[in-house]
N, C-alpha and C. Protein backbone atom coordinates (compact mmCIF):
# COMPACT_ATOMS: atom_id res chain seq x y z
N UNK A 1 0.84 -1.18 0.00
CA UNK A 1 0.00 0.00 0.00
C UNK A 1 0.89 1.24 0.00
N UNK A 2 0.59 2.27 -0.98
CA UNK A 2 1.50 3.42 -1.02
C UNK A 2 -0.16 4.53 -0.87
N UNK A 3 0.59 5.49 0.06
CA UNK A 3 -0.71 6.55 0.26
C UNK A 3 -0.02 7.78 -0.69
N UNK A 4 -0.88 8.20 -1.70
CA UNK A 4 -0.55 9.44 -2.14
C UNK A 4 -1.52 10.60 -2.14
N UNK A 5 -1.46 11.56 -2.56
CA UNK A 5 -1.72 12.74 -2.70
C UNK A 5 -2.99 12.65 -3.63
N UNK A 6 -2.78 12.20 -5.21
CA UNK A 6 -3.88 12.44 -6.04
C UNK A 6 -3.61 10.62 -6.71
N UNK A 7 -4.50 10.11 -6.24
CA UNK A 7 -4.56 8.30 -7.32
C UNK A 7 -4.01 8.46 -8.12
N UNK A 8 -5.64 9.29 -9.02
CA UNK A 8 -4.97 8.61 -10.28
C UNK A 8 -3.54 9.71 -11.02
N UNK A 9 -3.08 10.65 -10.57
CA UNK A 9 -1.76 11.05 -11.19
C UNK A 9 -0.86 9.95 -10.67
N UNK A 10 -0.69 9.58 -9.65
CA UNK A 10 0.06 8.32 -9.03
C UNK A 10 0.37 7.25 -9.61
N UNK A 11 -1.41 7.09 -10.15
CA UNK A 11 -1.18 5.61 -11.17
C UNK A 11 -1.04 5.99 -12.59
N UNK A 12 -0.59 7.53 -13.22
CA UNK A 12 -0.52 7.76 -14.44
C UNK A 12 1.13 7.65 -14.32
N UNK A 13 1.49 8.05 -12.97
CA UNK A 13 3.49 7.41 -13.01
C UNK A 13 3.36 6.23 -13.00
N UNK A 14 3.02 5.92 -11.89
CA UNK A 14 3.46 3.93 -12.22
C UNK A 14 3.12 3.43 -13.21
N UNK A 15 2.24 3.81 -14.30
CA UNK A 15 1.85 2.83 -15.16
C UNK A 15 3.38 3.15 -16.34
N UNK A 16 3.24 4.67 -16.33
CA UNK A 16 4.38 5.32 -17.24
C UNK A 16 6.44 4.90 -16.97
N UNK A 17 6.02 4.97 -15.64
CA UNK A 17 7.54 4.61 -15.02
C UNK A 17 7.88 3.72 -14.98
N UNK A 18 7.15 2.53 -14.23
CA UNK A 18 7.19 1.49 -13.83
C UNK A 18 6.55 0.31 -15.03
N UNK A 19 5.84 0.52 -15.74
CA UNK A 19 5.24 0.07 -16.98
C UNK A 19 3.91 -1.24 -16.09
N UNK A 20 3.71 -0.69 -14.96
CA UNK A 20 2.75 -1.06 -14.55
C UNK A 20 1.18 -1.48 -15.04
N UNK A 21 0.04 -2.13 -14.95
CA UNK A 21 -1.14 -2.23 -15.47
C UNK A 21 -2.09 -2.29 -14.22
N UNK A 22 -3.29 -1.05 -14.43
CA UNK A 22 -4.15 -1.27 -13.52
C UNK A 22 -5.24 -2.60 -13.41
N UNK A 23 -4.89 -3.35 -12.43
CA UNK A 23 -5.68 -4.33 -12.02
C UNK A 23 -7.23 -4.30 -11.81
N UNK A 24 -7.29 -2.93 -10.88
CA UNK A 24 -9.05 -2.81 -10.31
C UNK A 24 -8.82 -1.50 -9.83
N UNK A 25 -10.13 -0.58 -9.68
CA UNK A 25 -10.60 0.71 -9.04
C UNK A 25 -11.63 0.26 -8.07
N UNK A 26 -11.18 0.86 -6.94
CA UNK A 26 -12.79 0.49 -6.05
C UNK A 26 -12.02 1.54 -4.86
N UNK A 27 -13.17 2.29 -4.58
CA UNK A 27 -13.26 3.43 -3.38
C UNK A 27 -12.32 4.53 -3.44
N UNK A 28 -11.69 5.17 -4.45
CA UNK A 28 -10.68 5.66 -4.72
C UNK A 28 -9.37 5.42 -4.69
N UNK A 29 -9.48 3.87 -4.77
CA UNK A 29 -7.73 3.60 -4.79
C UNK A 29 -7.70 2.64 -6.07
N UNK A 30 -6.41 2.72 -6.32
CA UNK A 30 -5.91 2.14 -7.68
C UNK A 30 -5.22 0.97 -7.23
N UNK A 31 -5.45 -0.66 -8.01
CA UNK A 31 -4.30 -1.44 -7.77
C UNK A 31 -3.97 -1.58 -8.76
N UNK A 32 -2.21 -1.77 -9.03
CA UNK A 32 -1.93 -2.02 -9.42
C UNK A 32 -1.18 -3.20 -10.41
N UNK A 33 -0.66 -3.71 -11.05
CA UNK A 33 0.09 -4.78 -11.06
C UNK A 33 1.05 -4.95 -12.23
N UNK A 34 2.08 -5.83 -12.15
CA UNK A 34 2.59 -6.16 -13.23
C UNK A 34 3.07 -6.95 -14.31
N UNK A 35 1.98 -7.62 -14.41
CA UNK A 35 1.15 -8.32 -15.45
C UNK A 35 -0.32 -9.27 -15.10
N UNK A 36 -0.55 -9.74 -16.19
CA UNK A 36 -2.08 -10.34 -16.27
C UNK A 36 -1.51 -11.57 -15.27
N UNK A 37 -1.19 -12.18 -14.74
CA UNK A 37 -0.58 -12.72 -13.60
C UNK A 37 -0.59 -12.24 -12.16
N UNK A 38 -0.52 -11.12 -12.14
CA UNK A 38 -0.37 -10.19 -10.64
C UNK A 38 0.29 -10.54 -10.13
N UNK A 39 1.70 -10.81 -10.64
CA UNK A 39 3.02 -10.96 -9.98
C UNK A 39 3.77 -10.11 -8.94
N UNK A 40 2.77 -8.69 -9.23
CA UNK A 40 3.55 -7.60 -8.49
C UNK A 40 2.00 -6.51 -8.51
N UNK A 41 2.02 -6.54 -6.79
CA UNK A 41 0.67 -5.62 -6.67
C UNK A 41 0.82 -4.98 -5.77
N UNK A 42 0.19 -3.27 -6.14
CA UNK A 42 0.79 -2.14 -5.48
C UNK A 42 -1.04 -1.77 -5.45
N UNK A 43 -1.23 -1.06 -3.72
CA UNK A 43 -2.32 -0.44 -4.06
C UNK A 43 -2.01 0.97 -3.79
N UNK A 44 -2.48 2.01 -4.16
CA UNK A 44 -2.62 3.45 -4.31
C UNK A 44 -3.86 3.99 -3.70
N UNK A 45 -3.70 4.57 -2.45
CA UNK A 45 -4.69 5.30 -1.45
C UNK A 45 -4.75 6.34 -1.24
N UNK A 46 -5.27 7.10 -0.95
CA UNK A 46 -5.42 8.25 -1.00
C UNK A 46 -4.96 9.12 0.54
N UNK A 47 -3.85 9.73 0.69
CA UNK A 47 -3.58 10.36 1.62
C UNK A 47 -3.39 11.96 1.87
N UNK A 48 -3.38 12.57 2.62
CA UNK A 48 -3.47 13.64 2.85
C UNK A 48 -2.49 14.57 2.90
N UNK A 49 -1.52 14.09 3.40
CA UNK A 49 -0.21 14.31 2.78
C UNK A 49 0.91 13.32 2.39
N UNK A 50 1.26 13.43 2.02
CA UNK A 50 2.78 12.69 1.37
C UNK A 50 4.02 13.04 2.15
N UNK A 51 5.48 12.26 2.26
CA UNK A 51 5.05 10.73 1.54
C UNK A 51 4.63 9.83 2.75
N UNK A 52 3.58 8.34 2.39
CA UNK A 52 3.08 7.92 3.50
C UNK A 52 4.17 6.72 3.94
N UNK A 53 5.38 5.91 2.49
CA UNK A 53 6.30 5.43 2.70
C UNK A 53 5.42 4.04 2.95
N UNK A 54 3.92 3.81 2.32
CA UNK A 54 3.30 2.43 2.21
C UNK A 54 2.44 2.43 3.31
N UNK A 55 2.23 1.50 4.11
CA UNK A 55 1.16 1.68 5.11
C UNK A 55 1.53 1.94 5.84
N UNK A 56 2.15 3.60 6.44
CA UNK A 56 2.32 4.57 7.79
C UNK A 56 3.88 4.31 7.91
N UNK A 57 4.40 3.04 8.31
CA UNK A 57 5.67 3.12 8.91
C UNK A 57 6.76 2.52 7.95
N UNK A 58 6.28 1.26 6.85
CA UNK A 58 7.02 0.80 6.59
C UNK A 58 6.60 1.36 5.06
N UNK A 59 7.96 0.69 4.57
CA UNK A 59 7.89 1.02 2.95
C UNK A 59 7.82 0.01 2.33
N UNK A 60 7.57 0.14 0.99
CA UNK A 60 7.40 -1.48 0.04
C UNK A 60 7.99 -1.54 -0.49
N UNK A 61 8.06 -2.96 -0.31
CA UNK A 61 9.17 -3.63 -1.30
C UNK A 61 9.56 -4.53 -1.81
N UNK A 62 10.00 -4.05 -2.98
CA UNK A 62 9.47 -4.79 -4.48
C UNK A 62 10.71 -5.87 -4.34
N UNK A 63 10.70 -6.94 -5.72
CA UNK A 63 11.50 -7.86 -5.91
C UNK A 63 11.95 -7.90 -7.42
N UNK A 64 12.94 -8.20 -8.08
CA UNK A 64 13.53 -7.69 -9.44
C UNK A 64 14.62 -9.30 -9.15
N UNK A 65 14.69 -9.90 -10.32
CA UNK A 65 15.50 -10.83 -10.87
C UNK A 65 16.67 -10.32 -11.32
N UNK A 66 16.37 -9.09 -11.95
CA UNK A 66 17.28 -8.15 -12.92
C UNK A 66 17.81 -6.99 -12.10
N UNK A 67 18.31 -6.81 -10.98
CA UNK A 67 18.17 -5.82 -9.78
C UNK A 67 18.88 -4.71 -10.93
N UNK A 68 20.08 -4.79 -11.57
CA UNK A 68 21.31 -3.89 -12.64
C UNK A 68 20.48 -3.64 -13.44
N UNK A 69 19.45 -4.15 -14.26
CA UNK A 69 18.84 -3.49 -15.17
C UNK A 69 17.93 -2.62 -15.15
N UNK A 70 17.16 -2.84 -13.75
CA UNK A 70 15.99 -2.21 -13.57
C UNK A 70 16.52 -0.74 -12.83
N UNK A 71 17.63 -1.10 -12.02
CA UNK A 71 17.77 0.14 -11.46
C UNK A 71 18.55 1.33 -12.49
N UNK A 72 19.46 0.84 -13.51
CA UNK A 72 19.81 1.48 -14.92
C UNK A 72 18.49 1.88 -15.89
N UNK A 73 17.19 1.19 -15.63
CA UNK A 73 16.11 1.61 -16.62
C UNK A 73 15.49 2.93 -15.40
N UNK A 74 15.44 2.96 -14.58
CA UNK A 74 15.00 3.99 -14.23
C UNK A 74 15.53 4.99 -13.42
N UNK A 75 16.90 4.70 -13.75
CA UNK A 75 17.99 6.06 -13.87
C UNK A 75 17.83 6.92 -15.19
N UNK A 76 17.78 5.72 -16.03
CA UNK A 76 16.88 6.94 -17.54
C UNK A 76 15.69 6.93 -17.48
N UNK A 77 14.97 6.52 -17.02
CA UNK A 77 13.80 7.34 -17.10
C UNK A 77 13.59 8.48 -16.02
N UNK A 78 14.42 8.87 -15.54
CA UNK A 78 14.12 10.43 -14.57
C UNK A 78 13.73 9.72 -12.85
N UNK A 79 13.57 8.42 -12.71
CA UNK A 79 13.02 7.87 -11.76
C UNK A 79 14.35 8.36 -10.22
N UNK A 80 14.24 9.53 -9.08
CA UNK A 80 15.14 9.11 -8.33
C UNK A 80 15.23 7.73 -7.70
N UNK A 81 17.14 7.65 -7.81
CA UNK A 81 17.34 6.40 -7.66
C UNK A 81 18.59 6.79 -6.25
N UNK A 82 18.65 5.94 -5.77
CA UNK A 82 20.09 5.78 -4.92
C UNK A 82 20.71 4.93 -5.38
N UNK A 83 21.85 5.16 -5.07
CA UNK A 83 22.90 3.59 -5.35
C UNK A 83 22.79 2.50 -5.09
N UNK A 84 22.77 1.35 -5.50
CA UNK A 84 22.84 -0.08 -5.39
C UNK A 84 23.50 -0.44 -4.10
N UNK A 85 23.15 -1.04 -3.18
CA UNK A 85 23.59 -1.29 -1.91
C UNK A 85 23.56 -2.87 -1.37
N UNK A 86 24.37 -3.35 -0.54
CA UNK A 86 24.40 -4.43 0.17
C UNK A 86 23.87 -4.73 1.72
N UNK A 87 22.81 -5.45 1.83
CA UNK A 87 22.29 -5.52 2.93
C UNK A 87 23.59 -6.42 4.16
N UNK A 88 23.02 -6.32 5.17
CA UNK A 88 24.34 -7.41 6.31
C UNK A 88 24.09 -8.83 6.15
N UNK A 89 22.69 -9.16 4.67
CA UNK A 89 22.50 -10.49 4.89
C UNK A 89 23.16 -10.56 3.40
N UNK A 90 23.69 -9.79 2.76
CA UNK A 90 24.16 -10.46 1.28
C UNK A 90 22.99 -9.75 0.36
N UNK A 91 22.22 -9.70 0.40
CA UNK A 91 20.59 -9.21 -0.65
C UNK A 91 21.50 -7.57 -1.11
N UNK A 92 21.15 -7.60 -2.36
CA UNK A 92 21.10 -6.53 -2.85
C UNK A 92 20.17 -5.71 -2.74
N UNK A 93 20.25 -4.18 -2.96
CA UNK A 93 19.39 -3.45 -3.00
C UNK A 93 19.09 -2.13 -3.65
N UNK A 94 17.96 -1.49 -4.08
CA UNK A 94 18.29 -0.01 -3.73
C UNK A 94 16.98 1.02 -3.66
N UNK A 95 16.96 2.12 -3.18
CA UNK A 95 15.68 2.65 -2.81
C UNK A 95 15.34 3.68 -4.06
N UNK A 96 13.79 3.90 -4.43
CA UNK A 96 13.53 4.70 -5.43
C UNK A 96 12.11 5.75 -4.98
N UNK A 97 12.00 6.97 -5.04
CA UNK A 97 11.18 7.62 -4.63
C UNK A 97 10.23 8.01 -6.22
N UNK A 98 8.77 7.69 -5.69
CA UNK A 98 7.38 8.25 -6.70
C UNK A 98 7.17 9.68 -6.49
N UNK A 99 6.55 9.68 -7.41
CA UNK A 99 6.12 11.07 -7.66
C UNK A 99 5.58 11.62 -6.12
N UNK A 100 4.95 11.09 -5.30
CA UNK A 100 4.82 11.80 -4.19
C UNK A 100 6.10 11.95 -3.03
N UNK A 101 7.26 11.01 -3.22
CA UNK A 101 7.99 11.38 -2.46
C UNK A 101 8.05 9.96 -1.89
N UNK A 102 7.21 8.96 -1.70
CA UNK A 102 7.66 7.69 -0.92
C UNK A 102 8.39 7.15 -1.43
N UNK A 103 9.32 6.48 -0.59
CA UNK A 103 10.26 5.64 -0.59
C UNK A 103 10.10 4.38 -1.23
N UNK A 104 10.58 3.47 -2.21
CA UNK A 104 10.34 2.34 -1.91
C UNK A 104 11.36 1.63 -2.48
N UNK A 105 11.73 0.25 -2.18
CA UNK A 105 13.10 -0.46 -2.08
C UNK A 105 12.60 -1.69 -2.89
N UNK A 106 13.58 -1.72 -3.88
CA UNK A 106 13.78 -2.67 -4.80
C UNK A 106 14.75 -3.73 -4.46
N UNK A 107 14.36 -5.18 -4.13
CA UNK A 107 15.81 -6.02 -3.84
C UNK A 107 15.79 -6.89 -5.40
N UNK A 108 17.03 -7.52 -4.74
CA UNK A 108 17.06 -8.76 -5.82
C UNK A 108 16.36 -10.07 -5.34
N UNK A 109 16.10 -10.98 -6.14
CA UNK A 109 15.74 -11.85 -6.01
C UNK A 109 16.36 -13.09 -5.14
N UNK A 110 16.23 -13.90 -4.23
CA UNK A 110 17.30 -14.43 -4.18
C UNK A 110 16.49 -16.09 -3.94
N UNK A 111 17.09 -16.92 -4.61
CA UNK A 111 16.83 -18.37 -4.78
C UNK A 111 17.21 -19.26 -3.76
């Protein structure tokens, strides 16, 4: 759950940035996903101010096979990115902020 400011501009980035597809609308929030599978589902709520950093305390976070590619695809696309980082357990990582300002952390996959 990411709380933003205005839905649907929210879900006009993720769909644009992230190449996301809206899943469902119901009560003013958007879910998201990323693909006809729903491998990856983000919902979009409506908050009052920004950023809410997902539901209040924690932030979300995503999973990438491709951790180098994805974080290089949205270094060109304008997406802020931080540097690629190493957790104390080995997991890669790195954090990327939406259009409202939340945080959210991309790892790698790990098998």
């Amino acid at each position: 759950m990411v709380g933003v400011r205005d839905v649907e501009r929210a879900a006009a980035w993720y769909i644009n940035k992230l190449a996301l597809y809206v899943r469902a609308r119901s009560d003013g929030r958007v879910y998201l996903t990323s693909s006809c599978r729903g491998e990856l589902s983000i919902e979009l709520f409506p908050a009052a101010k920004g950023p809410q950093g997902g539901n209040g305390a924690k932030r979300p976070v995503l999973f990438t096979a491709a951790l180098d590619a994805v974080h290089k695809h949205f270094r060109t696309a304008g997406i802020p990115v931080e540097p690629i980082q190493t957790n104390g357990g080995g997991t890669r990582f790195f954090r990327f902020r939406d259009l409202d300002g939340n945080t959210i952390e991309m790892c790698a996959e790990t098998r």
